[in-house]
C-alpha atoms as a PDB file:
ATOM      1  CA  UNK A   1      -3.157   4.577  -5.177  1.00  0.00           C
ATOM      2  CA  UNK A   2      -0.475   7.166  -4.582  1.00  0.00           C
ATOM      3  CA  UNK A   3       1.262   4.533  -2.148  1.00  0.00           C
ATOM      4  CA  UNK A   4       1.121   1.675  -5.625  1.00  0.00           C
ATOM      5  CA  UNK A   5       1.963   4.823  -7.697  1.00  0.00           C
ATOM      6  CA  UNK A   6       5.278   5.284  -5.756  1.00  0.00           C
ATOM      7  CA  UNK A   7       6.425   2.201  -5.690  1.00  0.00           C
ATOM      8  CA  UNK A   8       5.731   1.164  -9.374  1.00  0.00           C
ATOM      9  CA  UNK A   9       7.733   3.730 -10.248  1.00  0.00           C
ATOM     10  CA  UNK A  10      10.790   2.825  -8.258  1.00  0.00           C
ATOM     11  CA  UNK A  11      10.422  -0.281 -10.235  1.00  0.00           C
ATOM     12  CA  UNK A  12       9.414  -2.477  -7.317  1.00  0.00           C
ATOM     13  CA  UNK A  13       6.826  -5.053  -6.716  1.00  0.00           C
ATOM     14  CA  UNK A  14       3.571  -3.673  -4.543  1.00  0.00           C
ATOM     15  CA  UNK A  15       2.336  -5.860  -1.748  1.00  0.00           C
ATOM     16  CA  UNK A  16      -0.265  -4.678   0.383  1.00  0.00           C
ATOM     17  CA  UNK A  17      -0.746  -5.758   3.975  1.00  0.00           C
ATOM     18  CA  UNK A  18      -3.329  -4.570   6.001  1.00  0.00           C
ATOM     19  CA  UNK A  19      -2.491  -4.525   9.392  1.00  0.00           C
ATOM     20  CA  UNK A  20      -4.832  -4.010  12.773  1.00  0.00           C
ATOM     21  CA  UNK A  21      -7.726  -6.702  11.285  1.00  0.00           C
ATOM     22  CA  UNK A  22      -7.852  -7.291  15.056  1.00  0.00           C
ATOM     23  CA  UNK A  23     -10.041  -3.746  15.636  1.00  0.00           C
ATOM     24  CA  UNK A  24     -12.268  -4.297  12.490  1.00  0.00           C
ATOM     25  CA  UNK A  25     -15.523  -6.538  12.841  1.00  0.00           C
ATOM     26  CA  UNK A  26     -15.769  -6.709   9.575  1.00  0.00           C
ATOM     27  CA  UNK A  27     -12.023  -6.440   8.353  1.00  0.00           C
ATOM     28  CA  UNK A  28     -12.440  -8.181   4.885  1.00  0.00           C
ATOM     29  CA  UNK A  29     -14.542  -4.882   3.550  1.00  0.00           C
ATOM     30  CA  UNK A  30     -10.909  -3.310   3.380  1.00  0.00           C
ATOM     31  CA  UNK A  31      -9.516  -6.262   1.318  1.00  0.00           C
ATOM     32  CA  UNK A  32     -12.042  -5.576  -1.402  1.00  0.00           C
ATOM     33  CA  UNK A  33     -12.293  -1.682  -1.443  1.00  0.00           C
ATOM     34  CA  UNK A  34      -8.338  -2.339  -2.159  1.00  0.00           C
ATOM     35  CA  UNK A  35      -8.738  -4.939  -4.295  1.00  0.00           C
ATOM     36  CA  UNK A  36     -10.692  -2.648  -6.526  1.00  0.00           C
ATOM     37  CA  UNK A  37      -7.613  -0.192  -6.972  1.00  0.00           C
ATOM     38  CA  UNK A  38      -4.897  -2.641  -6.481  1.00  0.00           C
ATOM     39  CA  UNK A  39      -5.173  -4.836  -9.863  1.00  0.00           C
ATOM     40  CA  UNK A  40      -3.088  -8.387  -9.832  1.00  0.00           C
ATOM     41  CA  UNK A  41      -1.801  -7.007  -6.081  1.00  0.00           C
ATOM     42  CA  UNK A  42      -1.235  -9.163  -3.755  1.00  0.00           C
ATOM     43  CA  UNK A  43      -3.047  -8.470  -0.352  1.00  0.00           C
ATOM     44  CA  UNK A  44      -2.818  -9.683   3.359  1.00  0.00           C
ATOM     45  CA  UNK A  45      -4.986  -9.312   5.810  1.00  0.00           C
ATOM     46  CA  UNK A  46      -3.138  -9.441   9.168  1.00  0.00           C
ATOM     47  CA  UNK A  47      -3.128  -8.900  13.324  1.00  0.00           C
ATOM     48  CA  UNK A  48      -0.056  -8.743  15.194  1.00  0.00           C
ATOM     49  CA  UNK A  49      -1.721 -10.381  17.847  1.00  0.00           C
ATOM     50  CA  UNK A  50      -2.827 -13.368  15.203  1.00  0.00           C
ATOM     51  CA  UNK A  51       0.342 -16.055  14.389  1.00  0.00           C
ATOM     52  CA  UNK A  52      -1.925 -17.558  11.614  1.00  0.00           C
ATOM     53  CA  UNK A  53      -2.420 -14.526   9.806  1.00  0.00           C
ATOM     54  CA  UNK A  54       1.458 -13.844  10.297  1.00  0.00           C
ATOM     55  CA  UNK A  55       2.745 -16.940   8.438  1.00  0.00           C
ATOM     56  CA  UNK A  56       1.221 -15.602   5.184  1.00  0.00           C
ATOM     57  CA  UNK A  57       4.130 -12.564   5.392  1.00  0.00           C
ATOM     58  CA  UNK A  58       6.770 -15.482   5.718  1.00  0.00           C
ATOM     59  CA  UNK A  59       7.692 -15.948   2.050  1.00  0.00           C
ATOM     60  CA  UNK A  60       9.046 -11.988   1.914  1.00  0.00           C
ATOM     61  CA  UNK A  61      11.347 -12.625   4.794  1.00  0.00           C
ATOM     62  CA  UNK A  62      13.286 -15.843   2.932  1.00  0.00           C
ATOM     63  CA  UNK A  63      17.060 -15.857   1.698  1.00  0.00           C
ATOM     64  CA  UNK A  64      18.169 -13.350  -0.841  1.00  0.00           C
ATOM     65  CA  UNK A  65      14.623 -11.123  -0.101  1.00  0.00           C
ATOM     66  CA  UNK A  66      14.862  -7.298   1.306  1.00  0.00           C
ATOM     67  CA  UNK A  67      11.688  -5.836   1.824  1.00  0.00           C
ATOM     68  CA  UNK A  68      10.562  -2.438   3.031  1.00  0.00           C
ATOM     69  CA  UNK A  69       7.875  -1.322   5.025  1.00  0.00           C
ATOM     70  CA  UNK A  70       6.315   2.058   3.801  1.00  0.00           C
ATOM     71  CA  UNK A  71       2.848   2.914   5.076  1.00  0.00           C
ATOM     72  CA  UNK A  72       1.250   5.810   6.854  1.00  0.00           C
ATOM     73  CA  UNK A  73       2.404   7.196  10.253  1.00  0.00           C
ATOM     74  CA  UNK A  74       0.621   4.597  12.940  1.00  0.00           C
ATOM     75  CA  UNK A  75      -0.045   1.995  10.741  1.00  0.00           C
ATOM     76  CA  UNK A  76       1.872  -0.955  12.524  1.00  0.00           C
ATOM     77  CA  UNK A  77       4.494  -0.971  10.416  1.00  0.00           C
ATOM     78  CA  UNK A  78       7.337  -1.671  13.543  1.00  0.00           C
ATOM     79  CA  UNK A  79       5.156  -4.175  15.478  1.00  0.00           C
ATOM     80  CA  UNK A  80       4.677  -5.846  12.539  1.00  0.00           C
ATOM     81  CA  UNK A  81       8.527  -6.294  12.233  1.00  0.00           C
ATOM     82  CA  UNK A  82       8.907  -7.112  16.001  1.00  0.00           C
ATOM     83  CA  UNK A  83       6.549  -9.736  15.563  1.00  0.00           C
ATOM     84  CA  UNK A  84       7.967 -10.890  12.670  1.00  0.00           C
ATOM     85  CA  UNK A  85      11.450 -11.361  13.796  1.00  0.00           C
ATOM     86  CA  UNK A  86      10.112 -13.106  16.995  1.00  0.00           C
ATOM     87  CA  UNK A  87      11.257 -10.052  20.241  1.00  0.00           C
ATOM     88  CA  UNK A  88      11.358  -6.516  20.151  1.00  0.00           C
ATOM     89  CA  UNK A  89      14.053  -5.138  17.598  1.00  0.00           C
ATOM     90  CA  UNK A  90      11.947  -1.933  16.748  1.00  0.00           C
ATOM     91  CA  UNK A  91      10.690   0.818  19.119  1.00  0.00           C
ATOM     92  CA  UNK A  92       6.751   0.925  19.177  1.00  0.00           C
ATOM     93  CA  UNK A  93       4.179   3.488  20.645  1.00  0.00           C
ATOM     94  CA  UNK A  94       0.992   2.739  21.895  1.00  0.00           C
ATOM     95  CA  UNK A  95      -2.327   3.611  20.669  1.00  0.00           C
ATOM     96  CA  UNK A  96      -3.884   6.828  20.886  1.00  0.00           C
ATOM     97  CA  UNK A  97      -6.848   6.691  23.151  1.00  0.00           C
ATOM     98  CA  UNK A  98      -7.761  10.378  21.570  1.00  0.00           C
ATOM     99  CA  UNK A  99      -8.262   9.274  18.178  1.00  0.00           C
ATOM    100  CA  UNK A 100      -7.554   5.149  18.618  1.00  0.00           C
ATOM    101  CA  UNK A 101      -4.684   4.770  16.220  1.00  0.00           C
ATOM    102  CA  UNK A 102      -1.408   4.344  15.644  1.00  0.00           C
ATOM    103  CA  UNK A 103       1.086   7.110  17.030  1.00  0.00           C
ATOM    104  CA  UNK A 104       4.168   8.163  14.603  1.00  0.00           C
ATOM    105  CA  UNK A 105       7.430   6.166  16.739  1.00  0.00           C
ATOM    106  CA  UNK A 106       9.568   5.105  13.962  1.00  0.00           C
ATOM    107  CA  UNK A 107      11.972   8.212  13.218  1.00  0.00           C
ATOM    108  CA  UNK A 108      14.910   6.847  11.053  1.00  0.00           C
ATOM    109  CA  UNK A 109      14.995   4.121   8.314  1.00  0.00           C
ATOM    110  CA  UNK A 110      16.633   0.864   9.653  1.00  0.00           C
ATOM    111  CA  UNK A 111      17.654  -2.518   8.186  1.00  0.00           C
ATOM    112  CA  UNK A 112      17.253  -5.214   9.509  1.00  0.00           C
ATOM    113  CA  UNK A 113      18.297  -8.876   9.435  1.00  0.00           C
ATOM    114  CA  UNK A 114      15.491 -10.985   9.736  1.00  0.00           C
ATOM    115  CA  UNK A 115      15.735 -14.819  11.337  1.00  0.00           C
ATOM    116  CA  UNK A 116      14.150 -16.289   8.130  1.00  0.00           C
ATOM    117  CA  UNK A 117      17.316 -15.066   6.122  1.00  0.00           C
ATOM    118  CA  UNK A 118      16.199 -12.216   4.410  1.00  0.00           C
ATOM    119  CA  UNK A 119      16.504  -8.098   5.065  1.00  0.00           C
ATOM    120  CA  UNK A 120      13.877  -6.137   5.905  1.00  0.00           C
ATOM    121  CA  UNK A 121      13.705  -1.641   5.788  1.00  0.00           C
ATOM    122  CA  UNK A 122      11.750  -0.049   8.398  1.00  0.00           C
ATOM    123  CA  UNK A 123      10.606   3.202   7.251  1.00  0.00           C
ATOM    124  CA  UNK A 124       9.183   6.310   9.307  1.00  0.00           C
ATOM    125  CA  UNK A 125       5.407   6.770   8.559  1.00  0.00           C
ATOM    126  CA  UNK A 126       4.747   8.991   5.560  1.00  0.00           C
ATOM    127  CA  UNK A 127       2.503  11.538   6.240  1.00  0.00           C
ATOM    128  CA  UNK A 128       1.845  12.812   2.561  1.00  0.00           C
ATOM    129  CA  UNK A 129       2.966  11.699  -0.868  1.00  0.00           C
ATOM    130  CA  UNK A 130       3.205  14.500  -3.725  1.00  0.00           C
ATOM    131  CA  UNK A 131       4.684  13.358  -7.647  1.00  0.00           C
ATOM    132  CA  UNK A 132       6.947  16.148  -9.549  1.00  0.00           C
ATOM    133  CA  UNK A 133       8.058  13.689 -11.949  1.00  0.00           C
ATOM    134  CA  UNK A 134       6.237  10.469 -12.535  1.00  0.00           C
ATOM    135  CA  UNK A 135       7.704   7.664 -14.727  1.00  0.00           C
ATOM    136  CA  UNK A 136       5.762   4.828 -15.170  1.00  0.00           C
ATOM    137  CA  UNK A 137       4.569   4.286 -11.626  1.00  0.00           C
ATOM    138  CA  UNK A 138       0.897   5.936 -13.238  1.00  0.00           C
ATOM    139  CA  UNK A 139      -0.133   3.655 -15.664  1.00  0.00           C
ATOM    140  CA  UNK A 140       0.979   0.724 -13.322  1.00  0.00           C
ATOM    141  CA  UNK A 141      -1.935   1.979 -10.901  1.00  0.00           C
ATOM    142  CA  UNK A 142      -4.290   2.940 -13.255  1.00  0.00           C
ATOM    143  CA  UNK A 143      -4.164   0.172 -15.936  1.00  0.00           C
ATOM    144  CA  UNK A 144      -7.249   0.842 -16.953  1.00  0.00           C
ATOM    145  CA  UNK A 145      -7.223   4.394 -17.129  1.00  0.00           C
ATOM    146  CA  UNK A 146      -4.253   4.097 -19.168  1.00  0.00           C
ATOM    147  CA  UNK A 147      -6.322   1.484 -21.432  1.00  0.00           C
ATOM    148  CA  UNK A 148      -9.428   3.786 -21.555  1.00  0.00           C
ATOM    149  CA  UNK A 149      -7.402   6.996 -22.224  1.00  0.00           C
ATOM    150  CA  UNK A 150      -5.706   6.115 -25.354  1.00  0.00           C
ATOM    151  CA  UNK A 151      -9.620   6.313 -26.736  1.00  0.00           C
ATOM    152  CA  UNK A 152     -10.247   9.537 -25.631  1.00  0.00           C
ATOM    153  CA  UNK A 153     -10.751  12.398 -29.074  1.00  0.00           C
ATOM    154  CA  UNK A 154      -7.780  14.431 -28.210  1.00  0.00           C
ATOM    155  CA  UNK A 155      -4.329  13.150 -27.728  1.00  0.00           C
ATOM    156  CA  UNK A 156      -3.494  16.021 -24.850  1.00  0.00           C
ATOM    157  CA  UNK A 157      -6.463  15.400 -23.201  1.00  0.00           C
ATOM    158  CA  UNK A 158      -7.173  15.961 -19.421  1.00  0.00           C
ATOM    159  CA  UNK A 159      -9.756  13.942 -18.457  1.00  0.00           C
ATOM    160  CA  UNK A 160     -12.293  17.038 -16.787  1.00  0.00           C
ATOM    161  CA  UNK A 161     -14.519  18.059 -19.638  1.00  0.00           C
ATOM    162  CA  UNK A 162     -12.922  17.292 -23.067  1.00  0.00           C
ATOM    163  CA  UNK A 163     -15.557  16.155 -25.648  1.00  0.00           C
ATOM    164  CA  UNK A 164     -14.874  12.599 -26.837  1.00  0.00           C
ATOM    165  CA  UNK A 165     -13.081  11.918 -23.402  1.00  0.00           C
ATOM    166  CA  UNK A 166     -13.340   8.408 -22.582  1.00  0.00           C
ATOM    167  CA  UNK A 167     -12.576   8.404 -19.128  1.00  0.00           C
ATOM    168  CA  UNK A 168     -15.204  10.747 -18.375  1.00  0.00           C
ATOM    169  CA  UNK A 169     -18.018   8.613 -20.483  1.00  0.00           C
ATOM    170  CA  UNK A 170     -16.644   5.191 -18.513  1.00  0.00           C
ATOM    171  CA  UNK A 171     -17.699   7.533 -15.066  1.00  0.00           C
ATOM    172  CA  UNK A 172     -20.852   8.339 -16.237  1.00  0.00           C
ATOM    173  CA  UNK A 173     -21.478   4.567 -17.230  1.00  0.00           C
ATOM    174  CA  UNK A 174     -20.697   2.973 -14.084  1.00  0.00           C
ATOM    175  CA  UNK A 175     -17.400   1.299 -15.233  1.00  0.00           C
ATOM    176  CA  UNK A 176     -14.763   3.336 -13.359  1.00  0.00           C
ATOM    177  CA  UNK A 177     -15.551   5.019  -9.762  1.00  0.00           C
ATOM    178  CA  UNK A 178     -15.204   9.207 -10.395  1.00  0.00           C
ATOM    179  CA  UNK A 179     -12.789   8.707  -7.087  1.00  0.00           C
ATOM    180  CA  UNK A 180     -10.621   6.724  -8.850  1.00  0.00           C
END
């Protein structure tokens, strides 16, 4: 959410790719968990080690496209480009045998020029994400927060224990998780 929240308000289009399906048995749990914060979102499912799953990522890397790579520290992010460009353009670490993921190797931000004809920004793994000044990168993650907020009793309100709040009512019926 704070990953959607960031790019929204940078005015960019979200696409979420979920790397590593490989070490999952059950990999398509993760699709839906995101699908259920990620409204209209498009989402990929994807293994380095898979070609077919690859080719899905193909229309992001055409003529006139840049695309950046922001995700966690470990996530894939640089094999995913060295697969995607077909040989090893991006240093890559293995993966931990301590805690079996992903080890933080990317350290600057690099662009790329990709064989299908478009760019693509590797980014260094982001550790945390904090907001001081939001624009509209909220409401485009939580549409319908946004929606159910504007019935709430009080104008200012903050969502925690207001009377007449209406996201806290839509918790309590079931029709928004209290995580999200």
């Amino acid at each position: 959410e704070r990953y959607l929240t960031l790019v929204y308000n940078c005015g960019l289009n979200p696409v979420i790719i979920l790397t590593k399906a490989d070490l999952r048995q059950d990999p398509e749990h993760f699709v839906s968990e995101v699908e259920a914060v990620a409204f209209g979102v498009p989402i990929h499912l994807v293994s380095a080690s898979d070609d077919t799953s690859l080719t899905s990522l193909e229309p992001y890397l055409a003529p006139g496209r840049t695309t950046t790579m922001v995700g966690s520290s470990g996530a894939g992010k640089s094999t995913l480009v060295n697969r995607l460009y077909g040989k090893t353009v991006q240093r890559t670490g293995s993966i931990s045998t301590h805690v079996g993921k992903g080890k933080h190797t990317t350290t600057s931000r690099d662009l790329i020029m990709m064989p299908q004809g478009g760019m693509l920004i590797d980014n260094p793994g982001i550790r945390e994400i904090a907001f001081w000044d939001v624009d509209n990168g909220i409401e485009s993650a939580f549409p319908e927060i946004e929606t159910l907020g504007s019935g709430c009793r009080f104008t200012n309100c903050t969502h925690t224990r207001e009377p007449g709040c209406r996201i806290l009512k839509a918790v309590d019926d079931g029709e928004i998780s209290r995580e999200r």
